[in-house]
C-alpha atoms as a PDB file:
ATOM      1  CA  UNK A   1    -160.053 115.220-155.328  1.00  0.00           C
ATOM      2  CA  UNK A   2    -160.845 115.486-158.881  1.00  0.00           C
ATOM      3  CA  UNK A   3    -163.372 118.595-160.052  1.00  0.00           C
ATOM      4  CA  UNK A   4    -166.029 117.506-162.348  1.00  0.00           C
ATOM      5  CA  UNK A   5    -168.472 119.033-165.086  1.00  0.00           C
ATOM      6  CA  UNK A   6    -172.150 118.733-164.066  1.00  0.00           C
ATOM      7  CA  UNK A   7    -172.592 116.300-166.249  1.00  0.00           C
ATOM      8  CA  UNK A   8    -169.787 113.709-163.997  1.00  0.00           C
ATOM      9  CA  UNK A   9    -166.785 113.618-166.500  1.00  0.00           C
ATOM     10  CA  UNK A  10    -163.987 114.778-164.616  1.00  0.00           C
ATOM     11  CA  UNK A  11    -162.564 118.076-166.152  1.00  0.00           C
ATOM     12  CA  UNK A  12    -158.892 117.899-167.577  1.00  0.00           C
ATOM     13  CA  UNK A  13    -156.633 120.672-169.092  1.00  0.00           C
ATOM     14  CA  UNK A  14    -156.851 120.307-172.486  1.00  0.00           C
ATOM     15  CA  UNK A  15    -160.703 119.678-172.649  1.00  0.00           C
ATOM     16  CA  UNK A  16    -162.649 121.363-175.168  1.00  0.00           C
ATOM     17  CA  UNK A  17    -165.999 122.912-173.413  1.00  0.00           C
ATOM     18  CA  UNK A  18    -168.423 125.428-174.131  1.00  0.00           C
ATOM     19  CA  UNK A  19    -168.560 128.512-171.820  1.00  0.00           C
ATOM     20  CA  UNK A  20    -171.562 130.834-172.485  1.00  0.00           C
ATOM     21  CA  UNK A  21    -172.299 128.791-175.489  1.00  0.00           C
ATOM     22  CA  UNK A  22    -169.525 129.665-176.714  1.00  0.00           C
ATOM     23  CA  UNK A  23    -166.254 127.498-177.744  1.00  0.00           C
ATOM     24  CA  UNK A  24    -163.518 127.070-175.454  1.00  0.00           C
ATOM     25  CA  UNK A  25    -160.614 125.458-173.450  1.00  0.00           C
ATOM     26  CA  UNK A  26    -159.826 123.985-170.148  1.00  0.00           C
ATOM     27  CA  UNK A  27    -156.530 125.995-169.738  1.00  0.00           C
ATOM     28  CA  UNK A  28    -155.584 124.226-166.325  1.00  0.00           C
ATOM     29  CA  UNK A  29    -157.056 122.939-163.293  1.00  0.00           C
ATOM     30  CA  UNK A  30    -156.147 124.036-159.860  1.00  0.00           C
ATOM     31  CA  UNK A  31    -156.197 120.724-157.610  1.00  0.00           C
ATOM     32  CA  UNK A  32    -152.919 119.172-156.609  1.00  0.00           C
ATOM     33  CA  UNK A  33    -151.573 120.715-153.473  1.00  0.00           C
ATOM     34  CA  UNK A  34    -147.894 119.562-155.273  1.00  0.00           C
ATOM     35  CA  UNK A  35    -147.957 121.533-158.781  1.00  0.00           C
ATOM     36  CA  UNK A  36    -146.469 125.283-157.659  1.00  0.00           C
ATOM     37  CA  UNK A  37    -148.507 126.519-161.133  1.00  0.00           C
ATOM     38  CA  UNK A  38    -151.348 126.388-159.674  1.00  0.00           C
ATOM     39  CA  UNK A  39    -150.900 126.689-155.518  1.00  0.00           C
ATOM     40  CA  UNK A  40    -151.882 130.485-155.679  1.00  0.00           C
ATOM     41  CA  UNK A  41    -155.415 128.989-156.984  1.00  0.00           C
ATOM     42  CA  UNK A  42    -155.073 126.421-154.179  1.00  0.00           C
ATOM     43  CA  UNK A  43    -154.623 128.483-151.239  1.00  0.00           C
ATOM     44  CA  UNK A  44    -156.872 131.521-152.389  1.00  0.00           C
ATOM     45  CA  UNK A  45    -159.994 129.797-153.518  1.00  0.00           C
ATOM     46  CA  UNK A  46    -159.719 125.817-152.594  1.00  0.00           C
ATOM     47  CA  UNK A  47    -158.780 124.922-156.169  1.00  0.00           C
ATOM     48  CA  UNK A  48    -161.188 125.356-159.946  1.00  0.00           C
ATOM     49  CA  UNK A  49    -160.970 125.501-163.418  1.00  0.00           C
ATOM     50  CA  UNK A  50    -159.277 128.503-165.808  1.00  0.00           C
ATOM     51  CA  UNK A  51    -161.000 128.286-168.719  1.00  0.00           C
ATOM     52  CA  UNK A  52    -159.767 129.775-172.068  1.00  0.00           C
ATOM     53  CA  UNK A  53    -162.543 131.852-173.805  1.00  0.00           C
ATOM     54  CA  UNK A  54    -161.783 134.008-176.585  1.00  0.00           C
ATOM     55  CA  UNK A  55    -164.912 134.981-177.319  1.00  0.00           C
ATOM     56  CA  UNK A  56    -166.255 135.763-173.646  1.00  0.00           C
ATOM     57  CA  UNK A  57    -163.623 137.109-171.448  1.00  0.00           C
ATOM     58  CA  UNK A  58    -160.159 135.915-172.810  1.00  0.00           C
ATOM     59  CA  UNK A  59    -159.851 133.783-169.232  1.00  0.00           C
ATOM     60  CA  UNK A  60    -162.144 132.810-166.482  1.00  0.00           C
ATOM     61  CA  UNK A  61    -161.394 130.969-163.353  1.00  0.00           C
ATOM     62  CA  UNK A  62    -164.265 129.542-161.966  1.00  0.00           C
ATOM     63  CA  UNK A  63    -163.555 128.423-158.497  1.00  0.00           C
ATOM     64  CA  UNK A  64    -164.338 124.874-157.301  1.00  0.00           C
ATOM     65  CA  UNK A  65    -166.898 125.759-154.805  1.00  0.00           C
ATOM     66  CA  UNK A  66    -169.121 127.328-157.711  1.00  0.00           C
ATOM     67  CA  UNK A  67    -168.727 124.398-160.135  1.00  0.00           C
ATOM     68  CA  UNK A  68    -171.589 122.464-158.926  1.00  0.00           C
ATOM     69  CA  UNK A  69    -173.805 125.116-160.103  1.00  0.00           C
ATOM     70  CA  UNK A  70    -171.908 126.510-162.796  1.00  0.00           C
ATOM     71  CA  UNK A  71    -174.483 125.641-166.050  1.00  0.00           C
ATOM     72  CA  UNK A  72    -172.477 127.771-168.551  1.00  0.00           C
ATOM     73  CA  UNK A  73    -169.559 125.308-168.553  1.00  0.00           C
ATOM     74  CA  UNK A  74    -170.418 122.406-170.461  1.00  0.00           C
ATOM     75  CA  UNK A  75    -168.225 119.089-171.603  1.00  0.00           C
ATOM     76  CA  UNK A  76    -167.371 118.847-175.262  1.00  0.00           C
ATOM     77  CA  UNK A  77    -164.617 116.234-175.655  1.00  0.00           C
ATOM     78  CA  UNK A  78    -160.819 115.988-174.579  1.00  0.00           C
ATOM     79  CA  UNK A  79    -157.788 116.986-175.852  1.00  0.00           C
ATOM     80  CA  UNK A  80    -156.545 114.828-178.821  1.00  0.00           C
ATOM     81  CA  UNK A  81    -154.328 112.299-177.340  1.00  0.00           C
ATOM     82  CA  UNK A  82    -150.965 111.778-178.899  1.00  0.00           C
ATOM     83  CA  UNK A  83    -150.942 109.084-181.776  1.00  0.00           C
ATOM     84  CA  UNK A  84    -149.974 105.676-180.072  1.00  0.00           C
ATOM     85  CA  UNK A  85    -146.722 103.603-181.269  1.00  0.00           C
END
């Protein structure tokens, strides 16, 4: 099931957010029971978000249970998508 911001965009790694105000990064997100990066996230907290804040905490994984409520994480844009042929 895809995690979302509370704003309905679906969160991707790569997204550009603002945590605390602050600039930041989606550095991965914890939700497919097949990617072995992430299955430590999976099994210990149901899946979430690690988020890439310099400027806060260095990193901050925000479980997906608390995302619904979680009002310092907010939706900038996405990741620049490769240039198309």
């Amino acid at each position: 099931m895809p995690l979302k911001y509370q704003s309905g965009e679906e969160i991707k790694t790569g997204d550009r957010v603002l945590f605390h105000r602050e600039p930041a990064e989606v550095e991965f997100v914890a939700n497919d029971p097949d990617d072995p990066a992430t299955d430590w996230y999976l099994s210990q907290f149901e899946g979430g978000v690690m988020i890439a804040d310099p400027r806060v905490s260095g990193h901050t994984f925000i479980p997906a249970s608390h995302l619904d409520e979680y009002e310092d994480l907010e939706f900038v844009s996405r990741a620049d998508a490769p240039p198309q042929r």
